[in-house]
C-alpha atoms as a PDB file:
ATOM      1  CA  UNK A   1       6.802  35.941  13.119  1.00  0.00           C
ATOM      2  CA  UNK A   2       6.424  34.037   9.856  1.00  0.00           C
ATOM      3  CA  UNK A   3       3.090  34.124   7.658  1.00  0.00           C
ATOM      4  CA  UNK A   4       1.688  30.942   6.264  1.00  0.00           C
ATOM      5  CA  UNK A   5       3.600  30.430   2.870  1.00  0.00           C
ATOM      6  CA  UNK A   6       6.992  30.975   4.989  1.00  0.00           C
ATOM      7  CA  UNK A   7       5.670  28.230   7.283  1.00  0.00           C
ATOM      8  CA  UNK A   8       4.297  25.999   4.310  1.00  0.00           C
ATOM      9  CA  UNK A   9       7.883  26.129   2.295  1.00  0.00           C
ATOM     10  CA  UNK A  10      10.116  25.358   5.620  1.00  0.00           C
ATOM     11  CA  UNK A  11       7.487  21.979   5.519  1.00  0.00           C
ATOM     12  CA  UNK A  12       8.370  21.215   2.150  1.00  0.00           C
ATOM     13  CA  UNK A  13      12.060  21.532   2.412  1.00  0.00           C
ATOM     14  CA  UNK A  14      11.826  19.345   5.970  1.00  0.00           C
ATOM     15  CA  UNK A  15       9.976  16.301   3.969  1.00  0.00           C
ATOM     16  CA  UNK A  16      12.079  16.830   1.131  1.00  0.00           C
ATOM     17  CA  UNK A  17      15.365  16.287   3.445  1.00  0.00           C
ATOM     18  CA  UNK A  18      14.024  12.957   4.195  1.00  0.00           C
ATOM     19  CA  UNK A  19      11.758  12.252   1.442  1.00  0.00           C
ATOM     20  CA  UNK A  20      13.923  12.745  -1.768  1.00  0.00           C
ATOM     21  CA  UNK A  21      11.811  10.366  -3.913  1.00  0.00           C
ATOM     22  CA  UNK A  22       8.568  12.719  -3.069  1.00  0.00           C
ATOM     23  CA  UNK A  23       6.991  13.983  -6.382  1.00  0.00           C
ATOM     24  CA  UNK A  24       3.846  15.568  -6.853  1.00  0.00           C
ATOM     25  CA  UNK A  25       4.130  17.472  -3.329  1.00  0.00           C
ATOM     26  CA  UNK A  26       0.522  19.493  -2.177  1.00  0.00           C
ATOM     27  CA  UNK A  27       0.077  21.807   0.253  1.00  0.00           C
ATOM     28  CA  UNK A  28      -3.434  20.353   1.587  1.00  0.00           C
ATOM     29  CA  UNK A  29      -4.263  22.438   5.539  1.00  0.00           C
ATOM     30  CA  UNK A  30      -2.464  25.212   6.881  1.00  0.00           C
ATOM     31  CA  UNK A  31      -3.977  26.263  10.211  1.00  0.00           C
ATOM     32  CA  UNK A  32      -2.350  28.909  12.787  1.00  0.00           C
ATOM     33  CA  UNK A  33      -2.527  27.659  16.327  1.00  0.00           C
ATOM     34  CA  UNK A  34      -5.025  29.784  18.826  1.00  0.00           C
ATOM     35  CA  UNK A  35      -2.057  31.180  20.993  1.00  0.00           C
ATOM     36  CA  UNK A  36      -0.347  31.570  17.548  1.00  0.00           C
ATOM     37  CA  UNK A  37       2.799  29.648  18.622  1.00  0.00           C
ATOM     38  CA  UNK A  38       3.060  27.550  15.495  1.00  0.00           C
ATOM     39  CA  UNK A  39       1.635  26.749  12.374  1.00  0.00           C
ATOM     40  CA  UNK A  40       0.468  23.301  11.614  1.00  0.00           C
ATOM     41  CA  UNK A  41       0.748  22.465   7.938  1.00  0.00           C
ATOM     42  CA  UNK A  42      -0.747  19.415   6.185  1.00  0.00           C
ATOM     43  CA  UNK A  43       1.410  17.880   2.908  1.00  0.00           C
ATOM     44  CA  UNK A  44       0.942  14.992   0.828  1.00  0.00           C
ATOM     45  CA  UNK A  45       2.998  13.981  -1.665  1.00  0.00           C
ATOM     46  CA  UNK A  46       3.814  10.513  -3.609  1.00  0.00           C
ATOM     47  CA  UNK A  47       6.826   8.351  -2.597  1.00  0.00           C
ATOM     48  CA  UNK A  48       8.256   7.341  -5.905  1.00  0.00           C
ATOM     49  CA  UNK A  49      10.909   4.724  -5.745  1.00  0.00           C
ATOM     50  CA  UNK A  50      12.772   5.149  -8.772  1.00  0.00           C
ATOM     51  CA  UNK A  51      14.064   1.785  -9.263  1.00  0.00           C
ATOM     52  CA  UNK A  52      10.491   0.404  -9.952  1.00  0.00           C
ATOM     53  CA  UNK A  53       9.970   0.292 -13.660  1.00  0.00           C
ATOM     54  CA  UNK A  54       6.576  -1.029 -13.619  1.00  0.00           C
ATOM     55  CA  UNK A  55       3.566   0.775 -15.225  1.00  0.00           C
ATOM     56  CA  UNK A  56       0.994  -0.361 -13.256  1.00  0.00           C
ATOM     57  CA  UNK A  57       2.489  -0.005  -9.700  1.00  0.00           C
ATOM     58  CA  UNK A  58      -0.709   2.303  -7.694  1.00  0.00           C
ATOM     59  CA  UNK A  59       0.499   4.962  -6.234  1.00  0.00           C
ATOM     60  CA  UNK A  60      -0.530   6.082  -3.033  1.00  0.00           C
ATOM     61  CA  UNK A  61      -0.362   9.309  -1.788  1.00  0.00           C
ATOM     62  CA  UNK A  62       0.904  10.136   1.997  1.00  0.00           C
ATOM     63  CA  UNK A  63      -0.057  12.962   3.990  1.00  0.00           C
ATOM     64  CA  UNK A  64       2.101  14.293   6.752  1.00  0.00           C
ATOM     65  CA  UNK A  65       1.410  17.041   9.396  1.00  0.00           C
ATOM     66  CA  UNK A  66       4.601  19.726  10.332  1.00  0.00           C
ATOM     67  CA  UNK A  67       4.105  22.205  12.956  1.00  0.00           C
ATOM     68  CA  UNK A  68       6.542  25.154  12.355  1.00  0.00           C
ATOM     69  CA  UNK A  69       7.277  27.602  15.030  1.00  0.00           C
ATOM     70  CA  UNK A  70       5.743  30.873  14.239  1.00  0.00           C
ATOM     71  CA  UNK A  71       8.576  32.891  15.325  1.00  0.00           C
ATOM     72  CA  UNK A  72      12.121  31.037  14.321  1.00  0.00           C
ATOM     73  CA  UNK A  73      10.201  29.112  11.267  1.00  0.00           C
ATOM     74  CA  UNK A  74      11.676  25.677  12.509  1.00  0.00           C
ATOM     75  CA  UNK A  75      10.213  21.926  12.251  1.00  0.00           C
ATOM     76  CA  UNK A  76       9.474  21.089  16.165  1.00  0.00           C
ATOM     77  CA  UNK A  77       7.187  18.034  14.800  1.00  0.00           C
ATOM     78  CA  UNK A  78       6.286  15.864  11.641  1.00  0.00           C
ATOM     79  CA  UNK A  79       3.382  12.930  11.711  1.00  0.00           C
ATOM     80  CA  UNK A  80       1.491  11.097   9.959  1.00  0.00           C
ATOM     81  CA  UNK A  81      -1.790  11.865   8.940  1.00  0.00           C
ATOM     82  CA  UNK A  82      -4.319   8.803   8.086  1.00  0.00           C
ATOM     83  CA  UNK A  83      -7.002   9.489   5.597  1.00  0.00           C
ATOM     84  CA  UNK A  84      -9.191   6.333   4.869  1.00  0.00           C
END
């Protein structure tokens, strides 16, 4: 079994594998399942493209759900998470 911070840094490096350009990366939810299975973890984090030089570009943060398997500490699922 792995406890929540385990679960929260195997997130981070999963969206950072496809994600390099994230900066400013939050942990935002971390929630156990019932049958404690998996963990589902909630990050957002800002998608920086580094060839854009402009000042006043708005940056938008993204939020992405992982759920981590509470016993091997693997990814079985990122999505997106909408908050408007």
């Amino acid at each position: 079994m792995i406890n929540a911070k385990e679960a929260a840094n195997a997130a981070i490096e999963y969206l950072k594998s496809f994600y390099s350009n994230a900066k400013n990366i939050m942990l935002e939810e971390v929630e156990l399942s019932e049958e404690k299975k998996s963990w589902s973890i909630t990050i957002s984090f800002e998608n920086v493209d580094p060839e854009d030089k402009k000042p006043s570009t708005i940056i938008t943060r993204i939020y992405k759900i992982f759920r981590i398997d509470n016993t091997s500490g693997q990814v079985i699922a990122m999505k997106s998470k909408d908050y408007k």
